[in-house]
PDB file of N, CA and C in Angstrom:
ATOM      1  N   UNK A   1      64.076-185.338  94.985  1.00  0.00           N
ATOM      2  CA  UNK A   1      63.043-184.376  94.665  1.00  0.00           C
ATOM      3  C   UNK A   1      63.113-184.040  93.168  1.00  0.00           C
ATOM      4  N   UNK A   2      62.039-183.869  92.615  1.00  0.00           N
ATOM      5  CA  UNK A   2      61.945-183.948  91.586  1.00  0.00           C
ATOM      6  C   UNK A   2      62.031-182.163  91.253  1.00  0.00           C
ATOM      7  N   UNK A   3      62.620-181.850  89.708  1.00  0.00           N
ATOM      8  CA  UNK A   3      63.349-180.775  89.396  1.00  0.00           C
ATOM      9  C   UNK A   3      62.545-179.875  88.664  1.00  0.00           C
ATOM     10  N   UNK A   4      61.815-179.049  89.017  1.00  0.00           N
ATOM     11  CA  UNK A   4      60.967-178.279  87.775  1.00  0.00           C
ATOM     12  C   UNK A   4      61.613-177.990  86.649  1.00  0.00           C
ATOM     13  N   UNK A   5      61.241-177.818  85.682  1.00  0.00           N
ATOM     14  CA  UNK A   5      61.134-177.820  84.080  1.00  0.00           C
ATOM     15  C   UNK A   5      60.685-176.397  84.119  1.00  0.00           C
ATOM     16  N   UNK A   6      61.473-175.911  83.319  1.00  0.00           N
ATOM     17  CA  UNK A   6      61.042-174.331  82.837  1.00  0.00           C
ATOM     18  C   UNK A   6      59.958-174.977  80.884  1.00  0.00           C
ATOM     19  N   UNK A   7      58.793-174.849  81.112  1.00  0.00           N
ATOM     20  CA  UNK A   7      57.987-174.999  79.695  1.00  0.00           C
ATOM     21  C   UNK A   7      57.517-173.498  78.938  1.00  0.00           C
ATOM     22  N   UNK A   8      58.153-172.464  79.177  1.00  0.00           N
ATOM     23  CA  UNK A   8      58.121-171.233  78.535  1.00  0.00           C
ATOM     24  C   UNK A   8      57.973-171.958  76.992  1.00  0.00           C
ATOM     25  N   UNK A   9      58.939-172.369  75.773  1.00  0.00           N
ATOM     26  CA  UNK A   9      59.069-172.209  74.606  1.00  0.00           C
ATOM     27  C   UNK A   9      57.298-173.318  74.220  1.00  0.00           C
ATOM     28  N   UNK A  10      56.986-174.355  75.548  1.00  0.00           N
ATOM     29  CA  UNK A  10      55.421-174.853  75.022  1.00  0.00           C
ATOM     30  C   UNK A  10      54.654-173.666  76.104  1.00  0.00           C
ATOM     31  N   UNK A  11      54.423-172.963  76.216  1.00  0.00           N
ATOM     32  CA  UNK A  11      53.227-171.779  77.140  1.00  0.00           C
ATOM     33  C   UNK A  11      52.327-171.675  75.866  1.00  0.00           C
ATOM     34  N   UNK A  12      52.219-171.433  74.605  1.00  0.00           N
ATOM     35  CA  UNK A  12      51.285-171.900  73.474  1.00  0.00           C
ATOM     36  C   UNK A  12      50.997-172.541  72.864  1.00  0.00           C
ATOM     37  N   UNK A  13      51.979-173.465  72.916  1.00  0.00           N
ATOM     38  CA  UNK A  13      51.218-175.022  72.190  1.00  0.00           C
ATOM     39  C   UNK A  13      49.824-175.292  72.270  1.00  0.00           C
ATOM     40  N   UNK A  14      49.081-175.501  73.331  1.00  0.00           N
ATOM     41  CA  UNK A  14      47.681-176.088  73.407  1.00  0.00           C
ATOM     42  C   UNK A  14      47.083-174.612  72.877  1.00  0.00           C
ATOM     43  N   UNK A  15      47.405-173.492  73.365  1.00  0.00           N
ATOM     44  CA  UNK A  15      46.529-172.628  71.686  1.00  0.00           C
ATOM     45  C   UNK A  15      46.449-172.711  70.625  1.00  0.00           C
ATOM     46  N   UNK A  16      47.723-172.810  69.864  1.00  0.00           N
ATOM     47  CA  UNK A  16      48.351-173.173  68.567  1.00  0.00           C
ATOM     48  C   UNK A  16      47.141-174.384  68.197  1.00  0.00           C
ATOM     49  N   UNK A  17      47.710-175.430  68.966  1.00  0.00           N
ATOM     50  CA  UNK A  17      46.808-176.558  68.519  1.00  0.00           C
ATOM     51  C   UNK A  17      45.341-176.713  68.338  1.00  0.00           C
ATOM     52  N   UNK A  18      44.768-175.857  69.389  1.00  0.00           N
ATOM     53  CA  UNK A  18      43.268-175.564  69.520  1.00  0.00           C
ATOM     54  C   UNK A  18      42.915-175.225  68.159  1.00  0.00           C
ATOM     55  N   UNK A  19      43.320-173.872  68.216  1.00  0.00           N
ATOM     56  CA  UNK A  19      43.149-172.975  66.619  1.00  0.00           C
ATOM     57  C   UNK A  19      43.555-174.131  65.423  1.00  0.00           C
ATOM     58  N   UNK A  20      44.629-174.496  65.547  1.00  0.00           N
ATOM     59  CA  UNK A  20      44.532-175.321  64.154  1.00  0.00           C
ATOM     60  C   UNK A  20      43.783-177.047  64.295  1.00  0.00           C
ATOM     61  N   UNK A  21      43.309-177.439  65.422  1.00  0.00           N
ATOM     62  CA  UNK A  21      42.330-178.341  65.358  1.00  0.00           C
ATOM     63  C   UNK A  21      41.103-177.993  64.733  1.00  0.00           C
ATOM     64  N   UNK A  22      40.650-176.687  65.477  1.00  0.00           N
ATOM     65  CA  UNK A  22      39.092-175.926  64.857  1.00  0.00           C
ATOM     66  C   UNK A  22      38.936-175.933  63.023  1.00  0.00           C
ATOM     67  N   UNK A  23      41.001-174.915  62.466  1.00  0.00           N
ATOM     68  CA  UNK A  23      40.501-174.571  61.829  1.00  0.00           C
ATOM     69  C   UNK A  23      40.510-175.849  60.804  1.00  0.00           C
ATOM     70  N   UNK A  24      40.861-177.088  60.889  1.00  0.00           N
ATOM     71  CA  UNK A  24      41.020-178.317  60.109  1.00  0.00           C
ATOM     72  C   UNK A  24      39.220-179.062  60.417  1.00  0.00           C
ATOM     73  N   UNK A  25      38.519-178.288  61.203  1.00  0.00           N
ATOM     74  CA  UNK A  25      37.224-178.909  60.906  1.00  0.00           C
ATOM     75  C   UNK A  25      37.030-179.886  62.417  1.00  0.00           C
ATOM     76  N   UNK A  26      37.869-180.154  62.836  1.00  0.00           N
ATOM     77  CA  UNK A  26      38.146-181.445  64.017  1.00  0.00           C
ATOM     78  C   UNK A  26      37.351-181.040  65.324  1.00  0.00           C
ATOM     79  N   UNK A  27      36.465-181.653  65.967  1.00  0.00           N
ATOM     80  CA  UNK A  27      35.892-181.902  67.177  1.00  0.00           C
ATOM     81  C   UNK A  27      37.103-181.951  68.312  1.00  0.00           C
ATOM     82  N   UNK A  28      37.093-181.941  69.147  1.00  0.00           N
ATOM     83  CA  UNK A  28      38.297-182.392  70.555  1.00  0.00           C
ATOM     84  C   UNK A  28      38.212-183.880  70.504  1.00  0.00           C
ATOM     85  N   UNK A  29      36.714-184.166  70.440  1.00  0.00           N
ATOM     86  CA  UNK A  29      36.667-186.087  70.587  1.00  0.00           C
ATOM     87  C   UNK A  29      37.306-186.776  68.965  1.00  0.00           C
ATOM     88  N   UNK A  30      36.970-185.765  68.067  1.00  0.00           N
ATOM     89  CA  UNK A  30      36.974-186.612  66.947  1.00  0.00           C
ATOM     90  C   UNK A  30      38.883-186.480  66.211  1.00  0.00           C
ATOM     91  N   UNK A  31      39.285-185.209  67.023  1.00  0.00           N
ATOM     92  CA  UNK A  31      40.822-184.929  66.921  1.00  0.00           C
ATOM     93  C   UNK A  31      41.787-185.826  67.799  1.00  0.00           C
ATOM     94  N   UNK A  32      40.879-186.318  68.749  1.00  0.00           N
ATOM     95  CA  UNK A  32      41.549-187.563  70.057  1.00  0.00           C
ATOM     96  C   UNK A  32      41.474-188.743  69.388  1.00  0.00           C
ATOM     97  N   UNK A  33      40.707-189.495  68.570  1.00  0.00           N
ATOM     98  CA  UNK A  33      40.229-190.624  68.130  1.00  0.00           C
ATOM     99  C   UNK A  33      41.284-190.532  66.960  1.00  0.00           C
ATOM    100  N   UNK A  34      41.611-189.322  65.974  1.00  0.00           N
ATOM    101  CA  UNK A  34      42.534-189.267  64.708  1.00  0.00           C
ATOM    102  C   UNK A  34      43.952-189.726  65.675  1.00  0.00           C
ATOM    103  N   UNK A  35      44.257-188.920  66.982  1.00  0.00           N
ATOM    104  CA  UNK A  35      45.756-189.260  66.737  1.00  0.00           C
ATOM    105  C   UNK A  35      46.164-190.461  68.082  1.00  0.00           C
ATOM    106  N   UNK A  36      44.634-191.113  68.374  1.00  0.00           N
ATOM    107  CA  UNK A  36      45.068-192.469  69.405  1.00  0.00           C
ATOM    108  C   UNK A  36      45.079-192.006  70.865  1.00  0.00           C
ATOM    109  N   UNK A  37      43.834-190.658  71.368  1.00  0.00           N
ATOM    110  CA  UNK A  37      44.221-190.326  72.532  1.00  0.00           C
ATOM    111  C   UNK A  37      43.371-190.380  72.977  1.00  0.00           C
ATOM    112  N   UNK A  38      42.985-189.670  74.846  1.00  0.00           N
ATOM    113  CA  UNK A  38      41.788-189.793  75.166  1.00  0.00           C
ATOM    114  C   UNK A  38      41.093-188.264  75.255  1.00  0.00           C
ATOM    115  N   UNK A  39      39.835-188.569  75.060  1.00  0.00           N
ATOM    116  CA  UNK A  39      40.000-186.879  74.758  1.00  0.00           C
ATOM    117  C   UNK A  39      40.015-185.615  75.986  1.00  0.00           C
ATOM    118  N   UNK A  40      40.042-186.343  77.220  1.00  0.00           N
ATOM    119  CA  UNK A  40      40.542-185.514  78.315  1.00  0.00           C
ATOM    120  C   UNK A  40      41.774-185.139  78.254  1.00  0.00           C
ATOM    121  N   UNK A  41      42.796-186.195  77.615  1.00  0.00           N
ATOM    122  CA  UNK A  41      44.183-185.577  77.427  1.00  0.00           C
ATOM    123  C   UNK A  41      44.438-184.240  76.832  1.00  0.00           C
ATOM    124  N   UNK A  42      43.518-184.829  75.917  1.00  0.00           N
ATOM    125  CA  UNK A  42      43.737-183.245  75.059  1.00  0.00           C
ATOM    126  C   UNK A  42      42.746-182.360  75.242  1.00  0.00           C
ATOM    127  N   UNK A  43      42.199-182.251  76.081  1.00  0.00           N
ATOM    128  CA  UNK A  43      41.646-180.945  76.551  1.00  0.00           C
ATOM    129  C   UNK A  43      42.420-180.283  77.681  1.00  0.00           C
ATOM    130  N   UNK A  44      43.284-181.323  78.276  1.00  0.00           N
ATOM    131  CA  UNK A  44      44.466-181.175  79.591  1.00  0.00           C
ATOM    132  C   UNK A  44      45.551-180.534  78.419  1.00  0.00           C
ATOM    133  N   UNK A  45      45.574-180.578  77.475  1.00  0.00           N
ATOM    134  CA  UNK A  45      46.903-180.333  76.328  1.00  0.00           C
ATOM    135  C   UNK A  45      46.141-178.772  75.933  1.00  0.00           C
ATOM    136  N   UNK A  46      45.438-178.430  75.697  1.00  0.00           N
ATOM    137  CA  UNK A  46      44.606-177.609  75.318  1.00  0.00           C
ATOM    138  C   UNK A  46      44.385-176.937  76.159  1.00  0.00           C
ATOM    139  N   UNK A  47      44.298-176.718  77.436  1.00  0.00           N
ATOM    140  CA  UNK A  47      43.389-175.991  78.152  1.00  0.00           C
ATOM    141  C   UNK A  47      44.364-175.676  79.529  1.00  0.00           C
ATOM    142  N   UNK A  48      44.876-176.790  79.660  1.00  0.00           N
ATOM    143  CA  UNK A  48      46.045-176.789  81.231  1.00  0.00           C
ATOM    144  C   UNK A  48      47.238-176.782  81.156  1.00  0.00           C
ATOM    145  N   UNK A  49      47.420-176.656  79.688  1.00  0.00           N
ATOM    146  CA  UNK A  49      49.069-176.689  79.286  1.00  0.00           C
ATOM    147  C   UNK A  49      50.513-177.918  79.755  1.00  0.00           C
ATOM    148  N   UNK A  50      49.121-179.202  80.174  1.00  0.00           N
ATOM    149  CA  UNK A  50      49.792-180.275  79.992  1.00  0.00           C
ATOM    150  C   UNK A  50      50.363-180.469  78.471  1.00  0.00           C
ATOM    151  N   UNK A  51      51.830-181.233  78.608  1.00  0.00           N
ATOM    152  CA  UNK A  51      52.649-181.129  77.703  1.00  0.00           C
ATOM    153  C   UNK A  51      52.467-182.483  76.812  1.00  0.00           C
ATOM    154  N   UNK A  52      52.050-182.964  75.915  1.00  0.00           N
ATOM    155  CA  UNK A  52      52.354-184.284  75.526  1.00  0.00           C
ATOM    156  C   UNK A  52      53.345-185.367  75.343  1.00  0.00           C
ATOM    157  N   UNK A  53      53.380-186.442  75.461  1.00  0.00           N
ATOM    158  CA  UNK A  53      53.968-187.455  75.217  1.00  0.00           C
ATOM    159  C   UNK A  53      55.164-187.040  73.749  1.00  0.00           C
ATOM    160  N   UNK A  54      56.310-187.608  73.275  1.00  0.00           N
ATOM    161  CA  UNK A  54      57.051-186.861  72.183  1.00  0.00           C
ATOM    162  C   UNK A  54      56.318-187.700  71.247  1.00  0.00           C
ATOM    163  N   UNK A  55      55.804-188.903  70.963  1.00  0.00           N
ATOM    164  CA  UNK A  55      54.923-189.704  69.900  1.00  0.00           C
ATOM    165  C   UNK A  55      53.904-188.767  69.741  1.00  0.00           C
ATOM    166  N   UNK A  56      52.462-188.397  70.395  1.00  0.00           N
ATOM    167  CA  UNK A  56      51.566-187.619  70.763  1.00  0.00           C
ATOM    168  C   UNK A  56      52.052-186.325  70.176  1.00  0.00           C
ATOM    169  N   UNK A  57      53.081-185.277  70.505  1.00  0.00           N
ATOM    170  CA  UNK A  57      53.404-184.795  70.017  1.00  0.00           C
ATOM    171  C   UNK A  57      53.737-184.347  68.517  1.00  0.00           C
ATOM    172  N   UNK A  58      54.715-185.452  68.349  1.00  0.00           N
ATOM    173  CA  UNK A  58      54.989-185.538  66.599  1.00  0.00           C
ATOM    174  C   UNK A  58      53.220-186.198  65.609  1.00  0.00           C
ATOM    175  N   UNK A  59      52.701-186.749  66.368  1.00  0.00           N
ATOM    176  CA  UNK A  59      51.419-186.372  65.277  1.00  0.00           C
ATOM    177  C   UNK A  59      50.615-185.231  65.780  1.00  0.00           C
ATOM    178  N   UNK A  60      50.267-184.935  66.501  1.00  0.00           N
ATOM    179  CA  UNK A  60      49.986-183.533  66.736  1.00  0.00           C
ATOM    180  C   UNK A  60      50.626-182.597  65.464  1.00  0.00           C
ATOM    181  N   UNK A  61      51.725-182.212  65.770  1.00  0.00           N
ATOM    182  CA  UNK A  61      52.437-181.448  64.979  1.00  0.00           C
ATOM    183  C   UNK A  61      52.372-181.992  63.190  1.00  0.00           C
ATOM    184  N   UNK A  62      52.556-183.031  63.108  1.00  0.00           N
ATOM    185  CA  UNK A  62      52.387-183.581  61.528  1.00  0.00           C
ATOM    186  C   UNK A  62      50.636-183.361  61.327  1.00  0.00           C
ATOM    187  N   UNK A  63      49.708-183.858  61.724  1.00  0.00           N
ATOM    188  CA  UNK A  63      48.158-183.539  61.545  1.00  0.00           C
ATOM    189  C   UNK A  63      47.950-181.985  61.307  1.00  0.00           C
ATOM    190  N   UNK A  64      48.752-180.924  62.264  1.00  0.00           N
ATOM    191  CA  UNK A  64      47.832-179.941  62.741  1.00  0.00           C
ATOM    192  C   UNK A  64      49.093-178.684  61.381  1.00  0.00           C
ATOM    193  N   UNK A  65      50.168-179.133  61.233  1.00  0.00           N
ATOM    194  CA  UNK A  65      51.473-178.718  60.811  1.00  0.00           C
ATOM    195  C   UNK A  65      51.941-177.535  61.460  1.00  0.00           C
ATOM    196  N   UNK A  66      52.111-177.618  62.832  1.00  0.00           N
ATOM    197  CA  UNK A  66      52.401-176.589  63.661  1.00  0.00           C
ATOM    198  C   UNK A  66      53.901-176.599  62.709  1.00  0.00           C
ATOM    199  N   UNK A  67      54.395-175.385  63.880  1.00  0.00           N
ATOM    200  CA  UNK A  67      56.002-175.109  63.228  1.00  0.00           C
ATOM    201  C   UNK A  67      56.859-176.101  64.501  1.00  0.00           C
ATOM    202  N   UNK A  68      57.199-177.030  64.370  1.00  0.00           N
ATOM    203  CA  UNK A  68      58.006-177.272  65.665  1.00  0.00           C
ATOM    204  C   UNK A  68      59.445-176.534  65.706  1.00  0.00           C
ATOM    205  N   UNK A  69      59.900-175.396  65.117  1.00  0.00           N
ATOM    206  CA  UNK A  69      61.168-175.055  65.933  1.00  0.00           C
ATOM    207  C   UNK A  69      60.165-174.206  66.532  1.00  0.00           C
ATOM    208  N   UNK A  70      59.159-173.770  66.962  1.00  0.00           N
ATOM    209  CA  UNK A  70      58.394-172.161  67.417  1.00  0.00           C
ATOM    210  C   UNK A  70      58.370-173.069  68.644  1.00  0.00           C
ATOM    211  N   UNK A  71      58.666-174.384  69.223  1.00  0.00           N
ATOM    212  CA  UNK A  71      58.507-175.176  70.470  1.00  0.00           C
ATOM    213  C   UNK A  71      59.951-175.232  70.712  1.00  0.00           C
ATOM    214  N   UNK A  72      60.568-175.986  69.832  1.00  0.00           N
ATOM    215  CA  UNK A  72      62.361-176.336  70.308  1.00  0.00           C
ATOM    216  C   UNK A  72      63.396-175.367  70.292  1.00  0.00           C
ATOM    217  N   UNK A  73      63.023-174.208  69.254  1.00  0.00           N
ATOM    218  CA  UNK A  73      63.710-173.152  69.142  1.00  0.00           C
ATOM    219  C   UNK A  73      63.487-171.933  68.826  1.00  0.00           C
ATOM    220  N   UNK A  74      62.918-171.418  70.252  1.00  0.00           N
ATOM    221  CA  UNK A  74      62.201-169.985  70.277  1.00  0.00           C
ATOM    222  C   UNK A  74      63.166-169.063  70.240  1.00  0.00           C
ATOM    223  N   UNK A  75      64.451-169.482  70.651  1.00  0.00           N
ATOM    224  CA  UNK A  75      65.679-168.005  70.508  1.00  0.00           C
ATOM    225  C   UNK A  75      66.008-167.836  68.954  1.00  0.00           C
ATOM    226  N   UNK A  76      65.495-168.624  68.287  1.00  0.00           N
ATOM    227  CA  UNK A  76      65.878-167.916  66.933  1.00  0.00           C
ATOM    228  C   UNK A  76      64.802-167.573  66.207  1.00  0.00           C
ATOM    229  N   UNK A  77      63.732-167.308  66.761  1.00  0.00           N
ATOM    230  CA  UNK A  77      62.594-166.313  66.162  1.00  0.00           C
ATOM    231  C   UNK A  77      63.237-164.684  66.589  1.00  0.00           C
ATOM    232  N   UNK A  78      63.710-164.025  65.543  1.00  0.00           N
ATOM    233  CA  UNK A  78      64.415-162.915  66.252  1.00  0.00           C
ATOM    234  C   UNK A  78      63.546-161.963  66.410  1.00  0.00           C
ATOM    235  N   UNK A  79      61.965-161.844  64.986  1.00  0.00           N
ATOM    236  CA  UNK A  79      61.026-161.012  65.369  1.00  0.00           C
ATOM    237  C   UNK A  79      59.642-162.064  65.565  1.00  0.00           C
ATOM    238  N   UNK A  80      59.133-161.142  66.634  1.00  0.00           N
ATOM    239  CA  UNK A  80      57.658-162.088  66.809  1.00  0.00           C
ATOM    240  C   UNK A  80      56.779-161.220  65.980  1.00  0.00           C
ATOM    241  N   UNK A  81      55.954-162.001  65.590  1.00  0.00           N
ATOM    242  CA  UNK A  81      55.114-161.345  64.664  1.00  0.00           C
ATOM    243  C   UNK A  81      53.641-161.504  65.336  1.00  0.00           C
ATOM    244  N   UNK A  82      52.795-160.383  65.076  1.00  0.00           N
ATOM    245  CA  UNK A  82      51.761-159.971  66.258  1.00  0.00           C
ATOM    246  C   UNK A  82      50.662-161.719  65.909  1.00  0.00           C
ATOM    247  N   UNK A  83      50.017-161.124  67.229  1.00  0.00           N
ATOM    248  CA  UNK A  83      49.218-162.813  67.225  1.00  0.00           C
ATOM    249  C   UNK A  83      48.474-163.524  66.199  1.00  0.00           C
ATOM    250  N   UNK A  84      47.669-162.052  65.380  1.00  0.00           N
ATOM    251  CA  UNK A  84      46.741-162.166  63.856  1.00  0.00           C
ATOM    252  C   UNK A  84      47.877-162.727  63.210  1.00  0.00           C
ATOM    253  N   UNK A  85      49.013-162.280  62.835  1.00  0.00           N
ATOM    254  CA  UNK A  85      49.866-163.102  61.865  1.00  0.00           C
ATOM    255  C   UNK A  85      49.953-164.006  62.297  1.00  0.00           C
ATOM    256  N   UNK A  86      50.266-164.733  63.401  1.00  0.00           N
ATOM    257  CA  UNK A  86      50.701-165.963  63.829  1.00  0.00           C
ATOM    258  C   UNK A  86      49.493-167.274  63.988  1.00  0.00           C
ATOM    259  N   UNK A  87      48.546-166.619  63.900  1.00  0.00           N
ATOM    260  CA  UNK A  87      47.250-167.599  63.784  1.00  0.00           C
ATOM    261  C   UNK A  87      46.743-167.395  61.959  1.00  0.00           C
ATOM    262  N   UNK A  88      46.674-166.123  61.443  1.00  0.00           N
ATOM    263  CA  UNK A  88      46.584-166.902  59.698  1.00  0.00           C
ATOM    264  C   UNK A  88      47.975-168.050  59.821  1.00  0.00           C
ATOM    265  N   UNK A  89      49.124-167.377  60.314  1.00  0.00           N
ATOM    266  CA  UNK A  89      50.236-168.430  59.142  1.00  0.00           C
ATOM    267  C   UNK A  89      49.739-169.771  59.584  1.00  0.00           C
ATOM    268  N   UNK A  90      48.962-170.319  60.548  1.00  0.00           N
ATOM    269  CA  UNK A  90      48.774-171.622  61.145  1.00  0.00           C
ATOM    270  C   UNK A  90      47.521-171.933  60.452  1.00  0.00           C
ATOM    271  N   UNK A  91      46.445-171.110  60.306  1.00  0.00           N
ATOM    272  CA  UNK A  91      45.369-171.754  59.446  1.00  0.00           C
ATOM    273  C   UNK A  91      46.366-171.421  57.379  1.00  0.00           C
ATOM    274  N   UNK A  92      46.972-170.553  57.374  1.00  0.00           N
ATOM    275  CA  UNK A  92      47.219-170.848  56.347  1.00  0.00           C
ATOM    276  C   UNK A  92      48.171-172.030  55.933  1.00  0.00           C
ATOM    277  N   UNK A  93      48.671-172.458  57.037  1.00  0.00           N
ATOM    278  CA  UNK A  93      49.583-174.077  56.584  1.00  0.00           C
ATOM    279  C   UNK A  93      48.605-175.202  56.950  1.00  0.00           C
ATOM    280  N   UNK A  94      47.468-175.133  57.263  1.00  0.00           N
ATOM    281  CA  UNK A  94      46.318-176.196  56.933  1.00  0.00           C
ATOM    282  C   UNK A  94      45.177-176.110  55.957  1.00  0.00           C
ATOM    283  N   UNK A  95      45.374-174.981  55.390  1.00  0.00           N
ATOM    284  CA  UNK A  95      44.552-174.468  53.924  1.00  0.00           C
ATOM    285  C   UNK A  95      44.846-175.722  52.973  1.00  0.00           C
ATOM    286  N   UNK A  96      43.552-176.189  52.281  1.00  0.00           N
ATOM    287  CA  UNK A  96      44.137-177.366  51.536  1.00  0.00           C
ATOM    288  C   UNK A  96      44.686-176.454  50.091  1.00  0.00           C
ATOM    289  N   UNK A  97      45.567-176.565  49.348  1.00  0.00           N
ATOM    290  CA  UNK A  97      46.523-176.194  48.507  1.00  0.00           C
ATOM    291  C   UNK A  97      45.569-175.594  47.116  1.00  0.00           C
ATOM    292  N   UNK A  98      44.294-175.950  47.026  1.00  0.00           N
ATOM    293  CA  UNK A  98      42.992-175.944  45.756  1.00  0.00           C
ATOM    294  C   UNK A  98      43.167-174.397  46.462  1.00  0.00           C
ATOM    295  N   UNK A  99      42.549-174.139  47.323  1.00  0.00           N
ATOM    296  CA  UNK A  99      42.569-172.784  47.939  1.00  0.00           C
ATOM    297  C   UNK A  99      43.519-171.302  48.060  1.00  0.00           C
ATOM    298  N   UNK A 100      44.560-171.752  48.081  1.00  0.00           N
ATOM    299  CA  UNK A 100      45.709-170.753  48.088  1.00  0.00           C
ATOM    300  C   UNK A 100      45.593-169.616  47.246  1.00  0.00           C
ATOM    301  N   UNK A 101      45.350-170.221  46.292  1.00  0.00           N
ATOM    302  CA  UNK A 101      45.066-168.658  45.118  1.00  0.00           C
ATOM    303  C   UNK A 101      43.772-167.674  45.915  1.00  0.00           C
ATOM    304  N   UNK A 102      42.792-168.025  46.344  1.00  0.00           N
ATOM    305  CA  UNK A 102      41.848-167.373  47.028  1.00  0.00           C
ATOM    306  C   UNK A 102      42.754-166.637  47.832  1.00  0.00           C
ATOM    307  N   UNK A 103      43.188-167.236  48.625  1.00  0.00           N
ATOM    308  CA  UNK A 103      43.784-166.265  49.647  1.00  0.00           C
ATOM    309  C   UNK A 103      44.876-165.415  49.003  1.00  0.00           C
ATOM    310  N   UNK A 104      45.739-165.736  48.126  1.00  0.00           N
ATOM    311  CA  UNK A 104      46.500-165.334  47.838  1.00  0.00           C
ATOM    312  C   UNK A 104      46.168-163.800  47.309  1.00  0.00           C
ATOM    313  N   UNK A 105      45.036-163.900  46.806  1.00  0.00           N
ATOM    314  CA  UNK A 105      43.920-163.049  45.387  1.00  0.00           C
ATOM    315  C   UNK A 105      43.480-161.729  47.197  1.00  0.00           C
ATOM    316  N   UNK A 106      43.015-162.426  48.036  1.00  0.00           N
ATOM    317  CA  UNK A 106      42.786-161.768  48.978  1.00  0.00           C
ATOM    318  C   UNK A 106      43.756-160.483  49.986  1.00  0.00           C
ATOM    319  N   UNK A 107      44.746-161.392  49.502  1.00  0.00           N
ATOM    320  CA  UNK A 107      45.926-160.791  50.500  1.00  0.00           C
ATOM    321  C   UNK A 107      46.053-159.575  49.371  1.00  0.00           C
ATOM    322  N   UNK A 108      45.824-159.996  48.217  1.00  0.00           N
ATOM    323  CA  UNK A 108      46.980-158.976  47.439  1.00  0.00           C
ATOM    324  C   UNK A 108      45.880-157.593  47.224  1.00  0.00           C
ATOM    325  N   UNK A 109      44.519-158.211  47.241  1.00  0.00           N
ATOM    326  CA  UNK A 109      43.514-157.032  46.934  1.00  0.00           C
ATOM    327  C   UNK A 109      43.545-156.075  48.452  1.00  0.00           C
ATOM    328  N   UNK A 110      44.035-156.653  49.426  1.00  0.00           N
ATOM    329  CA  UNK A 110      44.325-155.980  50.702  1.00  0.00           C
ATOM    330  C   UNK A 110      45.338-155.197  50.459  1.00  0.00           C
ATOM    331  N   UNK A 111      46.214-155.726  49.699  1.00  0.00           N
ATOM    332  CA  UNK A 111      47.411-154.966  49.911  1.00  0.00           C
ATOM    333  C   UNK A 111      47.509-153.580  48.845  1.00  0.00           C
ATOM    334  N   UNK A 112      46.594-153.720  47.954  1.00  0.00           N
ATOM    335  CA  UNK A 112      46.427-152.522  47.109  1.00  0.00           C
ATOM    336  C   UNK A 112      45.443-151.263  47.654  1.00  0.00           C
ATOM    337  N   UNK A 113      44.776-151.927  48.454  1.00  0.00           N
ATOM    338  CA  UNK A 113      43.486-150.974  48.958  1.00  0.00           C
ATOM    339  C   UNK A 113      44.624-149.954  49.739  1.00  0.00           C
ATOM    340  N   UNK A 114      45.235-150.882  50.959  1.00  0.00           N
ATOM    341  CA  UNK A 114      46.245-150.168  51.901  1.00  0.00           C
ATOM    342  C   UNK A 114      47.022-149.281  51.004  1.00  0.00           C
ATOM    343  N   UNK A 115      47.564-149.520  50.036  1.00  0.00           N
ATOM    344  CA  UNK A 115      48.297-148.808  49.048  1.00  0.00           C
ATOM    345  C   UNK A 115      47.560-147.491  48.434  1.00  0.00           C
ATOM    346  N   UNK A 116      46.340-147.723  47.932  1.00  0.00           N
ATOM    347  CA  UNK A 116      45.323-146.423  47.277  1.00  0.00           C
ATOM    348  C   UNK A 116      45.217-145.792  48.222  1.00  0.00           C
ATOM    349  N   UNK A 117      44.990-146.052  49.471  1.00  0.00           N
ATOM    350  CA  UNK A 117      44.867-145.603  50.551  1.00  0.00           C
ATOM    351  C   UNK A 117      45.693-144.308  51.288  1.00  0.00           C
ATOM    352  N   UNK A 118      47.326-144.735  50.867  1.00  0.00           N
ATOM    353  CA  UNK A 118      48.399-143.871  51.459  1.00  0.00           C
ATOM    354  C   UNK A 118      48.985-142.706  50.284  1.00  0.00           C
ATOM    355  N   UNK A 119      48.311-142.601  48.909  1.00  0.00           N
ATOM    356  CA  UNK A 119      48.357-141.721  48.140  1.00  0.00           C
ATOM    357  C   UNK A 119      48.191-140.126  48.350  1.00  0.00           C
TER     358      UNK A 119
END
């Protein structure tokens, strides 16, 4: 008999991936065709929390630049950081690099308002 698998540390992967497929511009069909899949797989990866193949996987993760210890090693995230942070830091590690100062310029004019704010 076959042994269940505890998949707690992937229970978000196929979100993770969703969000950073969208925010890289990618279709489901046209994100299946980039990394050699079919695109039911990855809507089963996406949607049913089927787990991928470890090949499938590692381009997944290299295309999309998830974090892979947030999959292999969730006990050493000691703080979780609320979900808004955890979806910028994922569109912000697919931001193409021309961009960064924008955001950067953004974050910081946020962070002064909050500041005038508590005077």
């Amino acid at each position: 008999m076959r042994k269940e698998r505890n998949k707690v540390p992937f229970t978000s992967f196929g979100v993770d991936l969703k969000q950073a497929r969208k925010a890289l511009g990618y279709t489901q069909k046209a994100f299946a065709e980039e990394i050699g899949i079919d695109p039911r797989y990855l809507a089963n990866i996406e949607n049913s929390g089927s787990l991928p193949s470890l090949p499938i996987f590692y381009e997944i993760i290299h295309l999309c630049k998830l974090p892979v210890e947030r999959y292999f090693f969730p006990d050493i995230e000691t703080k979780r950081e609320s979900p808004e942070r955890e979806r910028t830091t994922l569109k912000l590690n697919v931001c193409p690099e021309k961009y960064i100062s924008i955001i950067e310029g953004a974050i910081d004019a946020a962070i002064k308002l909050d500041g005038a704010g508590k005077a």
